[in-house]
N, C-alpha and C. Protein backbone atom coordinates (compact mmCIF):
# COMPACT_ATOMS: atom_id res chain seq x y z
N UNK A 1 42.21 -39.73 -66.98
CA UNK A 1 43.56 -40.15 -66.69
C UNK A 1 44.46 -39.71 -67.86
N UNK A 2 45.98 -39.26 -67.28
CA UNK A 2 46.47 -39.19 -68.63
C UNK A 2 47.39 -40.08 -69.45
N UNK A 3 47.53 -39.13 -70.51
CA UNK A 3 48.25 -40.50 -71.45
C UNK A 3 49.40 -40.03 -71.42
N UNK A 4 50.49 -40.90 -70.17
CA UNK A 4 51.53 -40.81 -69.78
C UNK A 4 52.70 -40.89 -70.40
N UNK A 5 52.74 -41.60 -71.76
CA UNK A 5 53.37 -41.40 -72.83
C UNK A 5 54.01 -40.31 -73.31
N UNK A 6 52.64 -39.71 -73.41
CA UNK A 6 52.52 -38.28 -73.92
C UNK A 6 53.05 -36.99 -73.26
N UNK A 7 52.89 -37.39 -71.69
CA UNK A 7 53.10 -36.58 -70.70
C UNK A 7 54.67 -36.60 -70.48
N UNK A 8 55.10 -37.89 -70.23
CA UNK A 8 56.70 -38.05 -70.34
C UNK A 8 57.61 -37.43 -71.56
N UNK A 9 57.01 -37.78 -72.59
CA UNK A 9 57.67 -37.38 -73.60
C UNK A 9 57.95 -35.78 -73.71
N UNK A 10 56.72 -34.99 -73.69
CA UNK A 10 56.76 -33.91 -73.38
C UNK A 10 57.13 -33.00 -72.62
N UNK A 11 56.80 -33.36 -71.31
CA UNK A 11 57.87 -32.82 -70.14
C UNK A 11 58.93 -33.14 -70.60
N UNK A 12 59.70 -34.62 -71.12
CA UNK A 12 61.22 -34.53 -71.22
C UNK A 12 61.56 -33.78 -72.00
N UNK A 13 60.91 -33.11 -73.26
CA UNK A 13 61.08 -32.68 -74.96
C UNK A 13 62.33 -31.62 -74.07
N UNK A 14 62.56 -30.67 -73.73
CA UNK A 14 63.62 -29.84 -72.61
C UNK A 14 64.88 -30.14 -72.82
N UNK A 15 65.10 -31.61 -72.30
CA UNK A 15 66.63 -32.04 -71.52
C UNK A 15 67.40 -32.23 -72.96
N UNK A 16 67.34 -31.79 -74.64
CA UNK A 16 67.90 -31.58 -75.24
C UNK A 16 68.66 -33.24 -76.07
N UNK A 17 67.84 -34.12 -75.64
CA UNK A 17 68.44 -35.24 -76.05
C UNK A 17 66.98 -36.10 -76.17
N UNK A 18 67.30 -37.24 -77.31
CA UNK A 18 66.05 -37.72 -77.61
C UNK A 18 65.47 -38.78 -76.75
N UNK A 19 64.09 -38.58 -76.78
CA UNK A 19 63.03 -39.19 -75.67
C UNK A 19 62.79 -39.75 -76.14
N UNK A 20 62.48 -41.61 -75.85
CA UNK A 20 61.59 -42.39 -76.34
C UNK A 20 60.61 -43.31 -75.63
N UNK A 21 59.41 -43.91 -75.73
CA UNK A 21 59.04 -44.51 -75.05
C UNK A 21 60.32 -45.77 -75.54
N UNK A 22 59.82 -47.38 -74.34
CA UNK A 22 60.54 -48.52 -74.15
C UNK A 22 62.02 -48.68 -74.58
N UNK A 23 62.03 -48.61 -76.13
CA UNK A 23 63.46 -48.84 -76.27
C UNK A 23 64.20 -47.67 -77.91
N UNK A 24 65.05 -47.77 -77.85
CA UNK A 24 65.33 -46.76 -78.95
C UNK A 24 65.13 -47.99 -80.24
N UNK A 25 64.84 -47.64 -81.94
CA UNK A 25 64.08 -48.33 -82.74
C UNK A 25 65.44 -49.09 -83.47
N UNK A 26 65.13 -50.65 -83.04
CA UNK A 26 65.63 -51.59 -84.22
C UNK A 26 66.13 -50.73 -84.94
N UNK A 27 67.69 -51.35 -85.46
CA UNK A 27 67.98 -50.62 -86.35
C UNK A 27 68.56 -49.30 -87.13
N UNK A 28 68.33 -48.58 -85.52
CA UNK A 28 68.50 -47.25 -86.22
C UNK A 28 69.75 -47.24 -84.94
N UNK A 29 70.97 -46.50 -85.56
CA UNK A 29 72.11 -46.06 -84.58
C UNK A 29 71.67 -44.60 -83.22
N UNK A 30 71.92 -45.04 -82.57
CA UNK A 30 71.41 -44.48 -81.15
C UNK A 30 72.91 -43.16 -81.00
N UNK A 31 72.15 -42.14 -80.65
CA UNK A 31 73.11 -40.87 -80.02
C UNK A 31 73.83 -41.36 -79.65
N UNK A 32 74.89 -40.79 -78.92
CA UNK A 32 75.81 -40.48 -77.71
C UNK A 32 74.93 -40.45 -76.51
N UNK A 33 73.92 -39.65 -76.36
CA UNK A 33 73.12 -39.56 -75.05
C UNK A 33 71.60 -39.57 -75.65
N UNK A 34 70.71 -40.31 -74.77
CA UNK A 34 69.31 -40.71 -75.37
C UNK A 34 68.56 -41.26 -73.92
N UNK A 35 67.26 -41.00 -74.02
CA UNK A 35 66.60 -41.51 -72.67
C UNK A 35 65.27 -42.31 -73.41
N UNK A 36 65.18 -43.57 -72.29
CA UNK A 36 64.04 -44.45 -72.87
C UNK A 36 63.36 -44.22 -71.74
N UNK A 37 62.23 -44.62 -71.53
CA UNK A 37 61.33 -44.80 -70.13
C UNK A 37 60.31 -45.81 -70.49
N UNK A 38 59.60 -46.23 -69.61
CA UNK A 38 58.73 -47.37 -69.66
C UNK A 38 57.66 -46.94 -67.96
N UNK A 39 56.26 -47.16 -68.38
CA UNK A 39 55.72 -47.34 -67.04
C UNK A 39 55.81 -49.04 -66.43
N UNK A 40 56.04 -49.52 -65.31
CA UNK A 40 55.84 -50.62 -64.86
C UNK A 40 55.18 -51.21 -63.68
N UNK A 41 54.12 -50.10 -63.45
CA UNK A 41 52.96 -50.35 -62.61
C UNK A 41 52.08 -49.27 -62.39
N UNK A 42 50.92 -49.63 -62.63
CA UNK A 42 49.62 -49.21 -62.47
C UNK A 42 48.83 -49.46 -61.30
N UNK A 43 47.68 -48.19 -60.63
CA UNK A 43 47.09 -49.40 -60.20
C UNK A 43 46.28 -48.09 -58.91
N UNK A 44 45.83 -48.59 -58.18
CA UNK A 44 44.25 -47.55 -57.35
C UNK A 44 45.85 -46.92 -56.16
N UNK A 45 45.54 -45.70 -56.43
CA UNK A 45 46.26 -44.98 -55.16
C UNK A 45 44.59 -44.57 -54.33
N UNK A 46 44.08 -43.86 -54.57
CA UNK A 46 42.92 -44.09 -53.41
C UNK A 46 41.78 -44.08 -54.01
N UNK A 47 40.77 -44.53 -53.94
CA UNK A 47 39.25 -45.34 -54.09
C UNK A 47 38.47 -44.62 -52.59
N UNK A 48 37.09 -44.39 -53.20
CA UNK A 48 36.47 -43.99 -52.40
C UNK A 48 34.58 -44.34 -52.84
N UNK A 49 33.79 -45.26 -52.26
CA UNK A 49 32.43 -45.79 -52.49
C UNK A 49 32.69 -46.60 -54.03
N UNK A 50 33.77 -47.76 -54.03
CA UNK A 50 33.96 -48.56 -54.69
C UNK A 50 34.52 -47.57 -56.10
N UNK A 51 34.96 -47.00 -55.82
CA UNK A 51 35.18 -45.73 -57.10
C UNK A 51 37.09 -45.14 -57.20
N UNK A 52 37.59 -45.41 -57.89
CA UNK A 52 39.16 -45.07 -58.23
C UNK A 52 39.03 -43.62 -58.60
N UNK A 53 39.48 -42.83 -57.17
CA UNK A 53 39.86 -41.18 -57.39
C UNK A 53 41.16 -40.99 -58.21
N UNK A 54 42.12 -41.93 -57.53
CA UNK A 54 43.43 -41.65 -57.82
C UNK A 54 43.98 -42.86 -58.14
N UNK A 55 45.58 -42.95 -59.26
CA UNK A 55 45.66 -44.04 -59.43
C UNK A 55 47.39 -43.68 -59.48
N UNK A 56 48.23 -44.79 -58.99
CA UNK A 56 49.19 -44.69 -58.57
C UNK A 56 50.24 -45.06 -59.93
N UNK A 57 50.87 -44.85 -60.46
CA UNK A 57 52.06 -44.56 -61.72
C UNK A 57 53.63 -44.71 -61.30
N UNK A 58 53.90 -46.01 -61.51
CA UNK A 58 55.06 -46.40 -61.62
C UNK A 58 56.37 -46.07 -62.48
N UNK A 59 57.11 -45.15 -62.85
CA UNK A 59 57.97 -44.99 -64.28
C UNK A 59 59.29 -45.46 -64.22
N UNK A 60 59.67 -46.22 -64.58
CA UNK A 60 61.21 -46.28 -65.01
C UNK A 60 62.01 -44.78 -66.28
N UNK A 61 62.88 -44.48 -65.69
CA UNK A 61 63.34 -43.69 -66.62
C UNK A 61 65.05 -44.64 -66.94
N UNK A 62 65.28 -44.55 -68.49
CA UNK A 62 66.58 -45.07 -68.15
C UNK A 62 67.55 -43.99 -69.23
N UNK A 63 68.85 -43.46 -68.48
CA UNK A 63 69.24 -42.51 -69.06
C UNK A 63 70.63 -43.57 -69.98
N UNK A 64 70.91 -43.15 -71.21
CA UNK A 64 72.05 -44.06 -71.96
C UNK A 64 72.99 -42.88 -72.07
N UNK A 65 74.65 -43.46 -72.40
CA UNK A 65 75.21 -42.20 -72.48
C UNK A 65 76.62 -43.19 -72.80
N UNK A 66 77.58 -42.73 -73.91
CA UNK A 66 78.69 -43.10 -73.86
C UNK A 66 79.62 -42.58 -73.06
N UNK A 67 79.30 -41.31 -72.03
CA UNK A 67 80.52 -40.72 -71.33
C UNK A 67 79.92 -40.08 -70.09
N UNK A 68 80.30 -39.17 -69.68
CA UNK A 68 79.44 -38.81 -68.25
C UNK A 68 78.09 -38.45 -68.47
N UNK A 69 77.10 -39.03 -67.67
CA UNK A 69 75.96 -38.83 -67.90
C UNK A 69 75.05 -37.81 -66.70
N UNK A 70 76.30 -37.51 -65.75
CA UNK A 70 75.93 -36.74 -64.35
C UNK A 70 74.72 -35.29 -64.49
N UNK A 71 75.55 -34.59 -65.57
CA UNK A 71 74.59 -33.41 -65.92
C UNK A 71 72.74 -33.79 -66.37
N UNK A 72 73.06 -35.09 -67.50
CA UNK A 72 71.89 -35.20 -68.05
C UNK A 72 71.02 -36.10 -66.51
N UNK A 73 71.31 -36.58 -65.88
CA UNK A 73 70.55 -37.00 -64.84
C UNK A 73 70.30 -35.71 -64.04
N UNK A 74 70.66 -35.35 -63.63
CA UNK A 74 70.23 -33.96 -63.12
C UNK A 74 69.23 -33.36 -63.35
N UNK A 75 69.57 -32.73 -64.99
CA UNK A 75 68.35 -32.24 -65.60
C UNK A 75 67.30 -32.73 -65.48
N UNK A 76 67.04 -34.22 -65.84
CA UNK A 76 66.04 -35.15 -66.11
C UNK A 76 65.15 -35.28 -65.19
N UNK A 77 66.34 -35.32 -63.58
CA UNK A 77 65.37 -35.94 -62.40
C UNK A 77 64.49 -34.46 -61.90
N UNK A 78 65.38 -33.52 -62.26
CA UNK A 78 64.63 -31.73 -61.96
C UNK A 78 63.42 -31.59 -62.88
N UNK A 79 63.18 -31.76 -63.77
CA UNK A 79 62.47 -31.73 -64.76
C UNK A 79 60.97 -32.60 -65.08
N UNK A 80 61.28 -33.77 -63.97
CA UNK A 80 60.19 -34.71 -63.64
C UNK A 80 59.68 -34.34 -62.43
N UNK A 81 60.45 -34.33 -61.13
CA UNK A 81 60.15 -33.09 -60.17
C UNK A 81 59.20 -32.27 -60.35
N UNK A 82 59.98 -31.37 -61.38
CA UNK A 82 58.64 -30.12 -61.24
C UNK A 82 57.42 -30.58 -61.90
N UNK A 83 57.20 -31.51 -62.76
CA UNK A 83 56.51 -32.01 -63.21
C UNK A 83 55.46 -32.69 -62.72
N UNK A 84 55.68 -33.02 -61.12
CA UNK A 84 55.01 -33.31 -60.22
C UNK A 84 55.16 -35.52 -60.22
N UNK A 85 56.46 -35.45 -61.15
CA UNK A 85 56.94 -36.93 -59.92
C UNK A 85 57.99 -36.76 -59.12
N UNK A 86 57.26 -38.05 -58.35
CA UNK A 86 58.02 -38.38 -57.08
C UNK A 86 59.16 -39.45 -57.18
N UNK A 87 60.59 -38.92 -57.28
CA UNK A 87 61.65 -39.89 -57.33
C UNK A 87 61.52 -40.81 -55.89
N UNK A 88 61.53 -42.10 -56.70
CA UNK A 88 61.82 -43.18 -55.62
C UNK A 88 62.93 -44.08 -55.24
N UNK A 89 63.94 -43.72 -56.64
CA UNK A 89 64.76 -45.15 -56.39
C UNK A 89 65.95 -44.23 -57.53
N UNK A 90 67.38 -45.03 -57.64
CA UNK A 90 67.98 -44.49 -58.65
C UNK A 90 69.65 -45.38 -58.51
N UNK A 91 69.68 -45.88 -59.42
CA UNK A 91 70.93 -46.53 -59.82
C UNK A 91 71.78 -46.62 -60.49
N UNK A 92 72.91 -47.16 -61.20
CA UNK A 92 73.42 -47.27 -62.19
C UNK A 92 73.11 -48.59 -62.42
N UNK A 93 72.76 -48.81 -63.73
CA UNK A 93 72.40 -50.08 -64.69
C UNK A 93 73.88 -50.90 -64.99
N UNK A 94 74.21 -51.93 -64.64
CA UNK A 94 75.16 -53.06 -64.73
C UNK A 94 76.09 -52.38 -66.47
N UNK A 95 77.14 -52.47 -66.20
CA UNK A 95 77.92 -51.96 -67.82
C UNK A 95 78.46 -53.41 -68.22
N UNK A 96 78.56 -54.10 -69.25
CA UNK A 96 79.10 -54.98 -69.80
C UNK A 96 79.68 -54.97 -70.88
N UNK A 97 81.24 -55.53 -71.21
CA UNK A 97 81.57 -55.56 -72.22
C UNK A 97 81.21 -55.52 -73.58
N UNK A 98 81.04 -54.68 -74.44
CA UNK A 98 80.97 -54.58 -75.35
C UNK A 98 79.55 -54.40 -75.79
N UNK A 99 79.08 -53.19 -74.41
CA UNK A 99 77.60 -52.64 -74.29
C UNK A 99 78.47 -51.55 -75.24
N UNK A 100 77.28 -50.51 -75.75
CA UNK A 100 77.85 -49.37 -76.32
C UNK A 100 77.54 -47.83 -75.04
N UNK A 101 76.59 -48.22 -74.29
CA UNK A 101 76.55 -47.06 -73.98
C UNK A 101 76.40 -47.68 -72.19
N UNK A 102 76.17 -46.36 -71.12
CA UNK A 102 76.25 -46.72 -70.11
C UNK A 102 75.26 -46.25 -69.55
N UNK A 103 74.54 -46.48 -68.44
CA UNK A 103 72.82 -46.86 -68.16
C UNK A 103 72.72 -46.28 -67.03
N UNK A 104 72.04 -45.16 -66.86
CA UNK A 104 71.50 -44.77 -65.19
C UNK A 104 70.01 -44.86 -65.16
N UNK A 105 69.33 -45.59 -64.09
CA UNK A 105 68.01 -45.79 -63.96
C UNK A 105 67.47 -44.99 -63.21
N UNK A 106 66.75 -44.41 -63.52
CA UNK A 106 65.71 -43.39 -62.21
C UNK A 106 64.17 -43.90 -62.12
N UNK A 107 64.02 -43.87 -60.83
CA UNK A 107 62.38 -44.61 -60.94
C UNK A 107 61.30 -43.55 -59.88
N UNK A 108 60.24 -43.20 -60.78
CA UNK A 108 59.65 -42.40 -60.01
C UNK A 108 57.88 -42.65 -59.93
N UNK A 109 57.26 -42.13 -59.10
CA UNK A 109 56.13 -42.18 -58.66
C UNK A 109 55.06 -40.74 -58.97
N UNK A 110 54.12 -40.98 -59.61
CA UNK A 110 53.10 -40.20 -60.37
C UNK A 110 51.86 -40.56 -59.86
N UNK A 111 51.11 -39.41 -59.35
CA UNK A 111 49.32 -39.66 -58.79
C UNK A 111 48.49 -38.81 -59.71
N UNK A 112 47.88 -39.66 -60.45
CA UNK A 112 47.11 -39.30 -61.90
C UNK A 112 45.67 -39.21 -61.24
N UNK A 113 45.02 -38.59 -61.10
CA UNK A 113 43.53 -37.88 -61.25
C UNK A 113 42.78 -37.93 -61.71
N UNK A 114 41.64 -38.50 -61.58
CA UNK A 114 40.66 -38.64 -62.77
C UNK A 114 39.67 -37.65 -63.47
């Protein structure tokens, strides 16, 4: 199985803006544009004689951005695509006063191999 971390990060290394796993680090002042991701489910896509062939990969991607973020979603969701996920879902993240940046969520689906 892989280490999806690794895999995200890398496929994203491309879209020209920094990748992180969960959240950008305590402390440190965040770009203009920056992407976090997180997996949030695991789990048997198909089993065969009590045995896990395939296993199903949940990702949140969340794109941050103080100004239009249209291009960098683009890139991002093309780029996971070819990468072989499957976009499932995609929103804009709630903006609140005196957030600094503004939030598009993309959520996609990954079948990892053993």
């Amino acid at each position: 199985m892989r280490d999806i971390v690794e895999y995200v990060t890398s496929t994203l290394s491309s879209v020209g803006v920094p990748v992180v796993f969960q959240a950008y680090p305590a402390g440190a002042t965040p770009p203009s544009q920056y992407v976090t991701f997180l997996e949030y489910h695991t789990g048997p896509e198909m089993e065969a004689a009590d045995k896990e062939l395939t296993t199903e990969r949940l990702i949140q991607v969340n794109i941050w951005s103080k100004g239009n973020y249209t291009q960098l979603v683009n890139k991002v969701r093309t780029t996971l695509e070819q990468a072989g996920f499957e976009r499932t879902s995609e929103y804009d993240g709630p903006y609140t006063d005196g957030d600094s940046h503004f939030n598009k969520v993309l959520r996609f689906r990954y079948i990892d191999e053993y």
